[in-house]
PDB file of N, CA and C in Angstrom:
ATOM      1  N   UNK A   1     -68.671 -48.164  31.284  1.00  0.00           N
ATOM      2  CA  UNK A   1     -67.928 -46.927  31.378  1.00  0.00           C
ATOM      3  C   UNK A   1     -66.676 -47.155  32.223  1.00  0.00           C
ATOM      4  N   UNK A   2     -65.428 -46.806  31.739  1.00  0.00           N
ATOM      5  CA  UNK A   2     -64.288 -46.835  32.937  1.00  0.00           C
ATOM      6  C   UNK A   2     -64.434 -45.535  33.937  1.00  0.00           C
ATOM      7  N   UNK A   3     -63.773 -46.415  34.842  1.00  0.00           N
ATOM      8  CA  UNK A   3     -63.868 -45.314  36.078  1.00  0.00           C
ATOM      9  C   UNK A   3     -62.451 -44.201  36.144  1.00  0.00           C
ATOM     10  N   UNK A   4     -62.797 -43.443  36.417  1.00  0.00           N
ATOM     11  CA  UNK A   4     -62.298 -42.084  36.440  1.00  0.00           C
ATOM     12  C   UNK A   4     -60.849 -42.056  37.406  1.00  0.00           C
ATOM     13  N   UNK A   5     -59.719 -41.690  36.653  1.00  0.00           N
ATOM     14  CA  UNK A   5     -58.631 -41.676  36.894  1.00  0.00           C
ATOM     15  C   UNK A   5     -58.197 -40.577  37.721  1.00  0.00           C
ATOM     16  N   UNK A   6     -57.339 -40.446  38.806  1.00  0.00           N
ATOM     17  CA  UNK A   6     -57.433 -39.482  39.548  1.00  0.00           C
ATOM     18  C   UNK A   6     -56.002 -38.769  38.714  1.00  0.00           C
ATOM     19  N   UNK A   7     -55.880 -36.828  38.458  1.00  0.00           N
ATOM     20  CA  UNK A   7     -55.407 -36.461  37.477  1.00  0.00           C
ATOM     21  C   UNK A   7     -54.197 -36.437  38.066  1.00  0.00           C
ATOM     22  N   UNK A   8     -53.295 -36.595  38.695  1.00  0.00           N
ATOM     23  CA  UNK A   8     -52.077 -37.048  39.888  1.00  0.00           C
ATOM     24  C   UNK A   8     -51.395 -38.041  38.656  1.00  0.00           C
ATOM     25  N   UNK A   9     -52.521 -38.644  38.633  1.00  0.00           N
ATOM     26  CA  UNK A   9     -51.903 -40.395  38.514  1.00  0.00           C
ATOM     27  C   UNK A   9     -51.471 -39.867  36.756  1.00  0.00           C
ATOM     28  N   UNK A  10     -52.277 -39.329  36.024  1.00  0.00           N
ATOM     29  CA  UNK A  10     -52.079 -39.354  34.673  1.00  0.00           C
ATOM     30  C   UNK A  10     -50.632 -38.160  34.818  1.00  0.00           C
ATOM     31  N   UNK A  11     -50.898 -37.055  35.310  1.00  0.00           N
ATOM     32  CA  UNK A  11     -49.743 -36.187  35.405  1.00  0.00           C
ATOM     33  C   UNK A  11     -48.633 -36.883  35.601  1.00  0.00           C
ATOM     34  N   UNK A  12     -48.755 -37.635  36.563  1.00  0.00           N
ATOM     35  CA  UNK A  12     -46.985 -38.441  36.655  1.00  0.00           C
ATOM     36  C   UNK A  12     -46.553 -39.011  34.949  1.00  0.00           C
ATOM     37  N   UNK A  13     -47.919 -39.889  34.981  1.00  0.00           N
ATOM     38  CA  UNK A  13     -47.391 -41.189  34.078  1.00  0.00           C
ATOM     39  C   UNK A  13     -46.844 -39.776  32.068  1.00  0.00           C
ATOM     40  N   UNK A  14     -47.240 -38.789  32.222  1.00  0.00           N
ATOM     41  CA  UNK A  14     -47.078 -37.688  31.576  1.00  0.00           C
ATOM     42  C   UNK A  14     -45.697 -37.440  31.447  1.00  0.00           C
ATOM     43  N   UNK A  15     -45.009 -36.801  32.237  1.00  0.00           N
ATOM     44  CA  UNK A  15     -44.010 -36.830  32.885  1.00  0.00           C
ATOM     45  C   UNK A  15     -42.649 -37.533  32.480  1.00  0.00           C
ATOM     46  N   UNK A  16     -43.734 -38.847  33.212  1.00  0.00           N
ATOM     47  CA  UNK A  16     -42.624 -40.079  32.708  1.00  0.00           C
ATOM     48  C   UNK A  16     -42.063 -40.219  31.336  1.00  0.00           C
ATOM     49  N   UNK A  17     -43.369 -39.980  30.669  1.00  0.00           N
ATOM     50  CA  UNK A  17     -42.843 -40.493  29.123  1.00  0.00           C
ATOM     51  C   UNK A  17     -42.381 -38.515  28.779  1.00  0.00           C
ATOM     52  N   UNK A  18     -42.238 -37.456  29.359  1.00  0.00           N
ATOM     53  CA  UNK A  18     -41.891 -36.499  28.822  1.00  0.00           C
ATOM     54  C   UNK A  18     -40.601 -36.968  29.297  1.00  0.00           C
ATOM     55  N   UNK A  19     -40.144 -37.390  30.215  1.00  0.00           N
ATOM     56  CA  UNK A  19     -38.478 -37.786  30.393  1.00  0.00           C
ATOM     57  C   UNK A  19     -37.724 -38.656  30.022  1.00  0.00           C
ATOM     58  N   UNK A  20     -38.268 -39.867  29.240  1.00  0.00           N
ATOM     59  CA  UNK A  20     -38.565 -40.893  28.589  1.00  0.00           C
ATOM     60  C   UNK A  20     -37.758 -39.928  26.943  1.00  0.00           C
ATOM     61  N   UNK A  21     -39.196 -39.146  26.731  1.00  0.00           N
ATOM     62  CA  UNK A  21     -38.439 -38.653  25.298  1.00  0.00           C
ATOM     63  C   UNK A  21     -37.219 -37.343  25.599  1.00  0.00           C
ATOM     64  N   UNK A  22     -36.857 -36.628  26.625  1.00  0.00           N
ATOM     65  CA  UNK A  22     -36.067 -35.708  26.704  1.00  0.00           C
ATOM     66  C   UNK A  22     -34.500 -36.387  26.712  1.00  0.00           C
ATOM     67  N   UNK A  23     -34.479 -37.609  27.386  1.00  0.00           N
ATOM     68  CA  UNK A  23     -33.695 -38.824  27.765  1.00  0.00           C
ATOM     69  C   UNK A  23     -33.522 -39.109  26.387  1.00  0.00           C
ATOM     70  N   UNK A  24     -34.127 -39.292  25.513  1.00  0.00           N
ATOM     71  CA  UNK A  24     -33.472 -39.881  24.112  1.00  0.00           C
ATOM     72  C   UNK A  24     -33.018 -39.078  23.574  1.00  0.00           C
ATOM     73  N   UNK A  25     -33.321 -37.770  23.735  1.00  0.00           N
ATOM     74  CA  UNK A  25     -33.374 -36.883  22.907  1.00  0.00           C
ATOM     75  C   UNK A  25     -32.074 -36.130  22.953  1.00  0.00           C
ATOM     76  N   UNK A  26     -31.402 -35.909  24.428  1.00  0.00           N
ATOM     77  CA  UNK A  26     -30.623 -35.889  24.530  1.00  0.00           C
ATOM     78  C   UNK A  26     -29.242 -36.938  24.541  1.00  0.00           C
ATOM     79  N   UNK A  27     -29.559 -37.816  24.850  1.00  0.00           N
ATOM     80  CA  UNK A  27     -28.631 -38.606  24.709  1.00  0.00           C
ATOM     81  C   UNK A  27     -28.133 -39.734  23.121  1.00  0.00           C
ATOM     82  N   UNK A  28     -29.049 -40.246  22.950  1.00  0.00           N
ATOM     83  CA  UNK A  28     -29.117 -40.906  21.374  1.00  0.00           C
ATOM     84  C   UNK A  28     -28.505 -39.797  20.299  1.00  0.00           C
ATOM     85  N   UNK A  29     -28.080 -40.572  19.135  1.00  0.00           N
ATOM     86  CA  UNK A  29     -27.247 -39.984  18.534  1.00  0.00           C
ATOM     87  C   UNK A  29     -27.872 -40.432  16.865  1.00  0.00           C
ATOM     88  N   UNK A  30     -29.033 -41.484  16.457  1.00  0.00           N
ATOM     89  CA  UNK A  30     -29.794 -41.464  15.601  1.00  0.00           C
ATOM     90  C   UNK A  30     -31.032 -40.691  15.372  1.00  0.00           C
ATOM     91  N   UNK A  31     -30.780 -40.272  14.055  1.00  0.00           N
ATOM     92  CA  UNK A  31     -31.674 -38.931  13.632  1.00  0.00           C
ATOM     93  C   UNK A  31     -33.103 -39.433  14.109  1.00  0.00           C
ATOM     94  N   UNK A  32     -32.874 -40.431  13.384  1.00  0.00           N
ATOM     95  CA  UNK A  32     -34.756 -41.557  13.550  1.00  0.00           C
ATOM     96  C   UNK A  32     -34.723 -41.603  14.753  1.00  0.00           C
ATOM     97  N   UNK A  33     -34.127 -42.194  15.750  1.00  0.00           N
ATOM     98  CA  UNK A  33     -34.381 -41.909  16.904  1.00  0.00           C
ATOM     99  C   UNK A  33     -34.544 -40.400  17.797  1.00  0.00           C
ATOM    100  N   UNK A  34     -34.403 -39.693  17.460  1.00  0.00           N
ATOM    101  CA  UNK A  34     -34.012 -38.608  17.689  1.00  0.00           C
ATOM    102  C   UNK A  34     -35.819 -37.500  17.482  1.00  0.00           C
ATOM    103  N   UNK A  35     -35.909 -37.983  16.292  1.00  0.00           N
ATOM    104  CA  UNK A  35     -37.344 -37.782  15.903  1.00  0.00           C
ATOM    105  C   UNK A  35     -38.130 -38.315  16.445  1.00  0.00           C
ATOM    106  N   UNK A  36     -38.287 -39.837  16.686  1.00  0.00           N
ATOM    107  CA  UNK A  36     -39.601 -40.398  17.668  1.00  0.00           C
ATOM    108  C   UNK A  36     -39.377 -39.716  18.906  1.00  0.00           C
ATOM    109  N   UNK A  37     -37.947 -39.261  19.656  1.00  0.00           N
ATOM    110  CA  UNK A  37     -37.895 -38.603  21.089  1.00  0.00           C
ATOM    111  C   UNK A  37     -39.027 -37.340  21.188  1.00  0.00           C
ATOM    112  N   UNK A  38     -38.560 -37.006  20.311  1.00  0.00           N
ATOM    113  CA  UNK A  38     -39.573 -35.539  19.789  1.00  0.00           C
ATOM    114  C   UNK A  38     -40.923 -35.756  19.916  1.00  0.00           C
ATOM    115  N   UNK A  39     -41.385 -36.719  19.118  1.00  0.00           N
ATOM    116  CA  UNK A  39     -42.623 -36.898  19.399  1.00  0.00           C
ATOM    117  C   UNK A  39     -43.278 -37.518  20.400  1.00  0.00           C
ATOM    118  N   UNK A  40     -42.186 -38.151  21.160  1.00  0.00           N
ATOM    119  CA  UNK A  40     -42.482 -38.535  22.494  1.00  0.00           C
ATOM    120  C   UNK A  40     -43.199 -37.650  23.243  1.00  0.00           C
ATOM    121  N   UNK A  41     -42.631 -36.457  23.370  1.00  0.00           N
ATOM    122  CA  UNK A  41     -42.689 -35.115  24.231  1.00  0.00           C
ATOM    123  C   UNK A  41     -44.033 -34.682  23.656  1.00  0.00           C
ATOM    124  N   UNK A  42     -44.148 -34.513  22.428  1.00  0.00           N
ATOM    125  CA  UNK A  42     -44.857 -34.057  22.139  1.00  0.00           C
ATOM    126  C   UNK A  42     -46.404 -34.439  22.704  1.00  0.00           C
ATOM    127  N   UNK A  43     -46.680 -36.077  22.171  1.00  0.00           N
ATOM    128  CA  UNK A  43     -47.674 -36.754  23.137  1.00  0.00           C
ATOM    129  C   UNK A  43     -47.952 -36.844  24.468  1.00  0.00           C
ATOM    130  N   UNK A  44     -46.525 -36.509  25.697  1.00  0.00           N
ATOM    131  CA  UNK A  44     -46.857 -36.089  26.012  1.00  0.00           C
ATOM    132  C   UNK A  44     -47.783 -34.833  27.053  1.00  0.00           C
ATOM    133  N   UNK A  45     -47.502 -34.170  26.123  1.00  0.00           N
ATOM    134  CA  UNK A  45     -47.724 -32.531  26.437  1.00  0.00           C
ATOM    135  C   UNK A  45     -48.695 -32.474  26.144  1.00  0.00           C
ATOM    136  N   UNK A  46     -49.226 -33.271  24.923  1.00  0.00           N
ATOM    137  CA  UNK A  46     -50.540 -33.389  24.266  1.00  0.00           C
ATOM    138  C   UNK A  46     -51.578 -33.929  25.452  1.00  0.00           C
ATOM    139  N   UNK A  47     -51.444 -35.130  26.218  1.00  0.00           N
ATOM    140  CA  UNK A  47     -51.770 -35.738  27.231  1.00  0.00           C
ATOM    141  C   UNK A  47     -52.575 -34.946  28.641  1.00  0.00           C
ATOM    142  N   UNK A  48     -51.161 -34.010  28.915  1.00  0.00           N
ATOM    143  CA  UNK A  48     -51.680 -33.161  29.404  1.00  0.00           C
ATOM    144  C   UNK A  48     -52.298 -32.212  29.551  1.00  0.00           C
ATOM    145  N   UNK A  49     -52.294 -31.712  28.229  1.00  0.00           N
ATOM    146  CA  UNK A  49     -53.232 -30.745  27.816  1.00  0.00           C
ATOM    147  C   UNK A  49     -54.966 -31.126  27.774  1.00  0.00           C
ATOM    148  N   UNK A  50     -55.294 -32.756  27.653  1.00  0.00           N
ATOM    149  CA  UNK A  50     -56.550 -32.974  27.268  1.00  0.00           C
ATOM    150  C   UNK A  50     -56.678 -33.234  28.869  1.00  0.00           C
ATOM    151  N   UNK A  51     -55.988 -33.696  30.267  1.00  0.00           N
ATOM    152  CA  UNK A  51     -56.280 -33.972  31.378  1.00  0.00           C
ATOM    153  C   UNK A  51     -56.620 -32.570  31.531  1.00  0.00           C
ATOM    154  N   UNK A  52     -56.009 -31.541  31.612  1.00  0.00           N
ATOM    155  CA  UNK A  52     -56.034 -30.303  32.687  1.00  0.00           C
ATOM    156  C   UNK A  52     -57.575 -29.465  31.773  1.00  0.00           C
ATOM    157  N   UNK A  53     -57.739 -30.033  30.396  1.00  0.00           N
ATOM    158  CA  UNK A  53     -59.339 -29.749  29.758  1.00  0.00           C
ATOM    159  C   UNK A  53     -60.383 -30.757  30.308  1.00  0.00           C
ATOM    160  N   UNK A  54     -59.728 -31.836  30.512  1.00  0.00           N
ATOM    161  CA  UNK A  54     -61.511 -32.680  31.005  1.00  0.00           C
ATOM    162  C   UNK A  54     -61.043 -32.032  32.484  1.00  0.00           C
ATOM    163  N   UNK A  55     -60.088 -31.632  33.135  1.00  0.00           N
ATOM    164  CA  UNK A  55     -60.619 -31.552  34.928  1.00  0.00           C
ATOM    165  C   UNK A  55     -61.277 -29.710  34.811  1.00  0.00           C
ATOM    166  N   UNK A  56     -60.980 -28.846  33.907  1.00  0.00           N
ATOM    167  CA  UNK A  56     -61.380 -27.458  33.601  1.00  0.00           C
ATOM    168  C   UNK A  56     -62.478 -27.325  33.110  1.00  0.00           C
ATOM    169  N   UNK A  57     -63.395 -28.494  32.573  1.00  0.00           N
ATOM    170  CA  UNK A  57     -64.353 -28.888  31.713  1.00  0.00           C
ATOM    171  C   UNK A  57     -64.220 -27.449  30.650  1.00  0.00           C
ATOM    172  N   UNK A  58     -63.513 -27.274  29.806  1.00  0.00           N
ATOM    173  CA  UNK A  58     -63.035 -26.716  29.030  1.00  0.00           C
ATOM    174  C   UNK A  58     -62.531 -27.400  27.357  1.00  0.00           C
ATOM    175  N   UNK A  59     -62.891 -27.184  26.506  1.00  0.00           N
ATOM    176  CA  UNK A  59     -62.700 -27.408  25.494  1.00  0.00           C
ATOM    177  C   UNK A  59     -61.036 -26.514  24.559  1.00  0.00           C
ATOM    178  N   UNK A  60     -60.804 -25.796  25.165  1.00  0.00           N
ATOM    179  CA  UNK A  60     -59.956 -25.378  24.639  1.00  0.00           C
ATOM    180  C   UNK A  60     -58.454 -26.094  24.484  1.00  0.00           C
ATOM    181  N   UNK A  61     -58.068 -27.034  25.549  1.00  0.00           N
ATOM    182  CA  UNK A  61     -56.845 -27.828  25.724  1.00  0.00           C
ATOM    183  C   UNK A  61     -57.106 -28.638  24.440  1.00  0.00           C
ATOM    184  N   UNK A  62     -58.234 -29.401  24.149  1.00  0.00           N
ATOM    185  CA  UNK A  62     -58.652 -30.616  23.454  1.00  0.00           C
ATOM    186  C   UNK A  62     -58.371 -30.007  22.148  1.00  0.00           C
ATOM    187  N   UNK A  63     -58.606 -28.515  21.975  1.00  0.00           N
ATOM    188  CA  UNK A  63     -58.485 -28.425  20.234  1.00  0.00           C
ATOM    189  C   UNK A  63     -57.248 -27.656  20.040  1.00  0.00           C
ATOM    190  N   UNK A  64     -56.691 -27.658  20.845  1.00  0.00           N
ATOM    191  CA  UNK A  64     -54.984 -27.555  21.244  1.00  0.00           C
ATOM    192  C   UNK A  64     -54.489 -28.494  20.781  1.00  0.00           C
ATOM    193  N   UNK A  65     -54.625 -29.328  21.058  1.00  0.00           N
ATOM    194  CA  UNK A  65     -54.543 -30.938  21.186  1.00  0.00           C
ATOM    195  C   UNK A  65     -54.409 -31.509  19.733  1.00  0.00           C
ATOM    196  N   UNK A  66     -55.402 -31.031  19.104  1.00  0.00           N
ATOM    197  CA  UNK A  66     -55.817 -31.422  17.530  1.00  0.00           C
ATOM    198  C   UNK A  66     -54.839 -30.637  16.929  1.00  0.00           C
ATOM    199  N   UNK A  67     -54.769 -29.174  17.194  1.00  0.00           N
ATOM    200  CA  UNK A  67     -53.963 -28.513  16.412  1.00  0.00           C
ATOM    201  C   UNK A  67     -52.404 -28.526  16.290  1.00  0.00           C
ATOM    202  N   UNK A  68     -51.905 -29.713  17.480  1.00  0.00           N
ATOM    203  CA  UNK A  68     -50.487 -30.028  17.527  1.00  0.00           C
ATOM    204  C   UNK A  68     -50.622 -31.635  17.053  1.00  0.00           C
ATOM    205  N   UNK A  69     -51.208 -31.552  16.802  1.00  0.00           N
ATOM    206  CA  UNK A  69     -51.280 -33.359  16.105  1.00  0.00           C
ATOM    207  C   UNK A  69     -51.081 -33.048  14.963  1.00  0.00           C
ATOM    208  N   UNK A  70     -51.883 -32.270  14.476  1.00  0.00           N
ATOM    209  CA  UNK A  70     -51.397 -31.676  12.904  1.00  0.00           C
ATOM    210  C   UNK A  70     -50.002 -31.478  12.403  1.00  0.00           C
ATOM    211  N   UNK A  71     -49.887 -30.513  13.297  1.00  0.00           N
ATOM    212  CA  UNK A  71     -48.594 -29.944  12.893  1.00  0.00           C
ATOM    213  C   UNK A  71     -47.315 -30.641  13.335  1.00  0.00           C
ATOM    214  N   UNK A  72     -47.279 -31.852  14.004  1.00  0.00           N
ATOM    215  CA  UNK A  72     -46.034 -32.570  14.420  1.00  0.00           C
ATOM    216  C   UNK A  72     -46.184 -33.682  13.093  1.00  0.00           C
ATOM    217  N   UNK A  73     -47.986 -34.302  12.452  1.00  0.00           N
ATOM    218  CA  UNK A  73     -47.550 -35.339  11.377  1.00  0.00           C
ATOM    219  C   UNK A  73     -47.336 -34.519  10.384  1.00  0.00           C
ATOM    220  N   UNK A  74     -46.930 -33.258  10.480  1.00  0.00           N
ATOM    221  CA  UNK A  74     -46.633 -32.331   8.969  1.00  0.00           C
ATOM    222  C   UNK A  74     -44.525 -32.364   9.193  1.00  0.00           C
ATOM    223  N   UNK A  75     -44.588 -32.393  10.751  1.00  0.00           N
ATOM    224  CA  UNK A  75     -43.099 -32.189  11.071  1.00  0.00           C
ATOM    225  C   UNK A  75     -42.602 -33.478  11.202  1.00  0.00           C
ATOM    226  N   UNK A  76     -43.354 -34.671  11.041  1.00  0.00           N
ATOM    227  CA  UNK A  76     -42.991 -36.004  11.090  1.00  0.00           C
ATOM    228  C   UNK A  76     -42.844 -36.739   9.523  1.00  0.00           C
ATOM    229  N   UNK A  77     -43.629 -35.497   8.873  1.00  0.00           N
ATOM    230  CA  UNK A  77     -43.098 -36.076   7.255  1.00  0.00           C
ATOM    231  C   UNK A  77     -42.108 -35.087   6.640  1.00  0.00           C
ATOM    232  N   UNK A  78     -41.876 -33.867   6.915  1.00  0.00           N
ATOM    233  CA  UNK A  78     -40.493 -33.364   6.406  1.00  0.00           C
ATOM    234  C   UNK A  78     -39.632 -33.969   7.170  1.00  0.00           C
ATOM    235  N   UNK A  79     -39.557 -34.001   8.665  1.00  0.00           N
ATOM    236  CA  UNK A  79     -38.383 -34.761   9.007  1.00  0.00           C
ATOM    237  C   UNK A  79     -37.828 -35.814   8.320  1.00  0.00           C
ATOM    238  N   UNK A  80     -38.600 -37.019   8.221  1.00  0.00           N
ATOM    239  CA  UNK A  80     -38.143 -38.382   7.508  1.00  0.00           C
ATOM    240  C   UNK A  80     -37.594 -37.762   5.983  1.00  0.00           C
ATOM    241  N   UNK A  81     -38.356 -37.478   5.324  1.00  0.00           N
ATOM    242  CA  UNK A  81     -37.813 -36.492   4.458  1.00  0.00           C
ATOM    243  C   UNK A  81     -36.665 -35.628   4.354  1.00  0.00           C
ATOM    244  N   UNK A  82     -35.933 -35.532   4.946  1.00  0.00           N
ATOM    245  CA  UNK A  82     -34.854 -34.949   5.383  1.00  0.00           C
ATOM    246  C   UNK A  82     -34.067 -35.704   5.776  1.00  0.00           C
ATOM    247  N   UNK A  83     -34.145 -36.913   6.739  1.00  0.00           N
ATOM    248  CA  UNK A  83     -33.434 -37.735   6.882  1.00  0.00           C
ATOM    249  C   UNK A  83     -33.298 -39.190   5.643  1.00  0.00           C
ATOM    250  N   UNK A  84     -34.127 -39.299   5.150  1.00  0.00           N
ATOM    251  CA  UNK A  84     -34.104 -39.541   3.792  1.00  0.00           C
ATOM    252  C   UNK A  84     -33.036 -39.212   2.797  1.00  0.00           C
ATOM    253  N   UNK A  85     -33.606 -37.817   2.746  1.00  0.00           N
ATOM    254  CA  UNK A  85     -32.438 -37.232   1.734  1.00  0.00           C
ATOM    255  C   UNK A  85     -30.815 -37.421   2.340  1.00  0.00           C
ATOM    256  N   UNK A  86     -30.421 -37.078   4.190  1.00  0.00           N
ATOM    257  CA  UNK A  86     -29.585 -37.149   4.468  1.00  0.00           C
ATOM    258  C   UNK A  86     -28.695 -38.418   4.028  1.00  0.00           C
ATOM    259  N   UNK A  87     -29.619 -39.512   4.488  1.00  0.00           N
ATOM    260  CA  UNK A  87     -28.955 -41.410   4.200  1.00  0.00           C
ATOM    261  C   UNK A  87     -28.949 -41.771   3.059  1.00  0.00           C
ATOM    262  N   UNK A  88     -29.209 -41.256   1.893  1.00  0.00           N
ATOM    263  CA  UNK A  88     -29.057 -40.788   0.319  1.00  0.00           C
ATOM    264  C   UNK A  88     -27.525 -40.745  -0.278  1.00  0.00           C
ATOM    265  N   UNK A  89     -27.660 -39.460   0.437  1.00  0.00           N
ATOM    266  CA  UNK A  89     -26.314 -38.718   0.129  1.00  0.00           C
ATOM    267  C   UNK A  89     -25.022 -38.975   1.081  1.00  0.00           C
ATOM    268  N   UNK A  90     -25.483 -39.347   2.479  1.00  0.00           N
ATOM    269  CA  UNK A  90     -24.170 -39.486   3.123  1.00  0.00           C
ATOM    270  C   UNK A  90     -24.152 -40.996   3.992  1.00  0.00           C
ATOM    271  N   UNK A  91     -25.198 -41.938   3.481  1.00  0.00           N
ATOM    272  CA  UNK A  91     -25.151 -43.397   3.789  1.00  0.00           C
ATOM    273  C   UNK A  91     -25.017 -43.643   5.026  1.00  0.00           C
ATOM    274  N   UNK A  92     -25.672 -42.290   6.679  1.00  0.00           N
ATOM    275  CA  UNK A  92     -25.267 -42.537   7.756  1.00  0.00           C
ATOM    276  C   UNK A  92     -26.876 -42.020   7.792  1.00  0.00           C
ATOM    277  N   UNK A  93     -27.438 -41.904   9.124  1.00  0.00           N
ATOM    278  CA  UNK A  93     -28.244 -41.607  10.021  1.00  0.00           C
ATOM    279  C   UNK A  93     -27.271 -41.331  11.200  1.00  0.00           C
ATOM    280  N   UNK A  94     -26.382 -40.845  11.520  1.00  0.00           N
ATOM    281  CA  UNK A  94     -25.898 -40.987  12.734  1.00  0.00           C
ATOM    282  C   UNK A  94     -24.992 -39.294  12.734  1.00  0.00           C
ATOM    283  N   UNK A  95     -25.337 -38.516  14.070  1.00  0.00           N
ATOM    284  CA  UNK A  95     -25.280 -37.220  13.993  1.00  0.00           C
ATOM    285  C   UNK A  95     -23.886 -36.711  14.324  1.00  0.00           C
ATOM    286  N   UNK A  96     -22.791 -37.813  14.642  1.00  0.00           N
ATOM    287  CA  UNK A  96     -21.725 -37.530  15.145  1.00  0.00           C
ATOM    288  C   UNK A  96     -21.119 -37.432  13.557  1.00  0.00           C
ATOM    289  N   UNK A  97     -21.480 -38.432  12.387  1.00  0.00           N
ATOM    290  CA  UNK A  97     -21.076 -38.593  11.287  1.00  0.00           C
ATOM    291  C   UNK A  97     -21.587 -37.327  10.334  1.00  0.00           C
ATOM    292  N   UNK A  98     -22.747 -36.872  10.556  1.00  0.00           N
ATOM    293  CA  UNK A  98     -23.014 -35.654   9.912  1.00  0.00           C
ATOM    294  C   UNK A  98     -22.299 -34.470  10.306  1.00  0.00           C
ATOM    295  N   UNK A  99     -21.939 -33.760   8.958  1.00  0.00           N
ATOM    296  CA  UNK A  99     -21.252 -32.372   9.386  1.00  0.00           C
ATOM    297  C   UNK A  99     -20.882 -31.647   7.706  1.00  0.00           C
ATOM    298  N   UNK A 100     -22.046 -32.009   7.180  1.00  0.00           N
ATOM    299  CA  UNK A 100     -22.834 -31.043   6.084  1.00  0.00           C
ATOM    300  C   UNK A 100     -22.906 -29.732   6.167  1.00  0.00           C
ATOM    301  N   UNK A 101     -23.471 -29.439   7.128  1.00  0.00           N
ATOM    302  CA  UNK A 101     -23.817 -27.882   7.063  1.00  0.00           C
ATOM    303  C   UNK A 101     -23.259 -27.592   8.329  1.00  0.00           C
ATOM    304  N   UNK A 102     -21.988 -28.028   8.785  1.00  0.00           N
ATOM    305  CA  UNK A 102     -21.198 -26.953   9.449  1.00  0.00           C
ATOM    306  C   UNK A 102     -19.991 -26.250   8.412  1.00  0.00           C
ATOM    307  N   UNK A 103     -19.765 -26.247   7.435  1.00  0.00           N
ATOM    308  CA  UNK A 103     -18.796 -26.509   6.422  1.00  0.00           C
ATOM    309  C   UNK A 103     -19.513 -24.814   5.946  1.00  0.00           C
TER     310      UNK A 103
END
């Protein structure tokens, strides 16, 4: 059995990678990149949600948890899908070069 992580330690390392993806997210300028930032955050928020359920001994964070896993690989296949279609039609991934639908 591993030994038990004190929830400090996971909250930071949480954190980290939520600033990790806010940091790309804001700054990067590829769609694809732009999308994994997203899901950066997403994991994790997800992360934290299953720490603050095992220290609540609560089940409710955990199927939180499930129910945003869902719905980000549903938002992780229209996205590509979209960016797909974008590098199709305008042979860029790059958001400074897009300006489709400001027109």
């Amino acid at each position: 059995m591993l030994p038990a992580v004190e929830p400090w330690v996971i909250l930071s390392f949480c954190s980290a990678i939520f600033l990790v993806g806010l940091f790309g997210l804001l700054v990067r300028r590829n769609i694809i990149v732009i999308l994994m930032s997203i899901e950066l955050m997403l994991n994790a928020v997800n992360l934290t949600f299953v720490t603050f359920s095992g220290q609540l001994a609560d089940l409710a964070g955990q199927m939180s948890v499930f129910f945003i896993i869902t719905v980000a690989a549903a938002e992780s296949a229209v996205g590509l899908g979209l960016v797909i279609a974008l590098y199709r039609t305008l042979k860029t991934v790059d958001t400074d070069q897009i300006q489709m639908l400001r027109d």
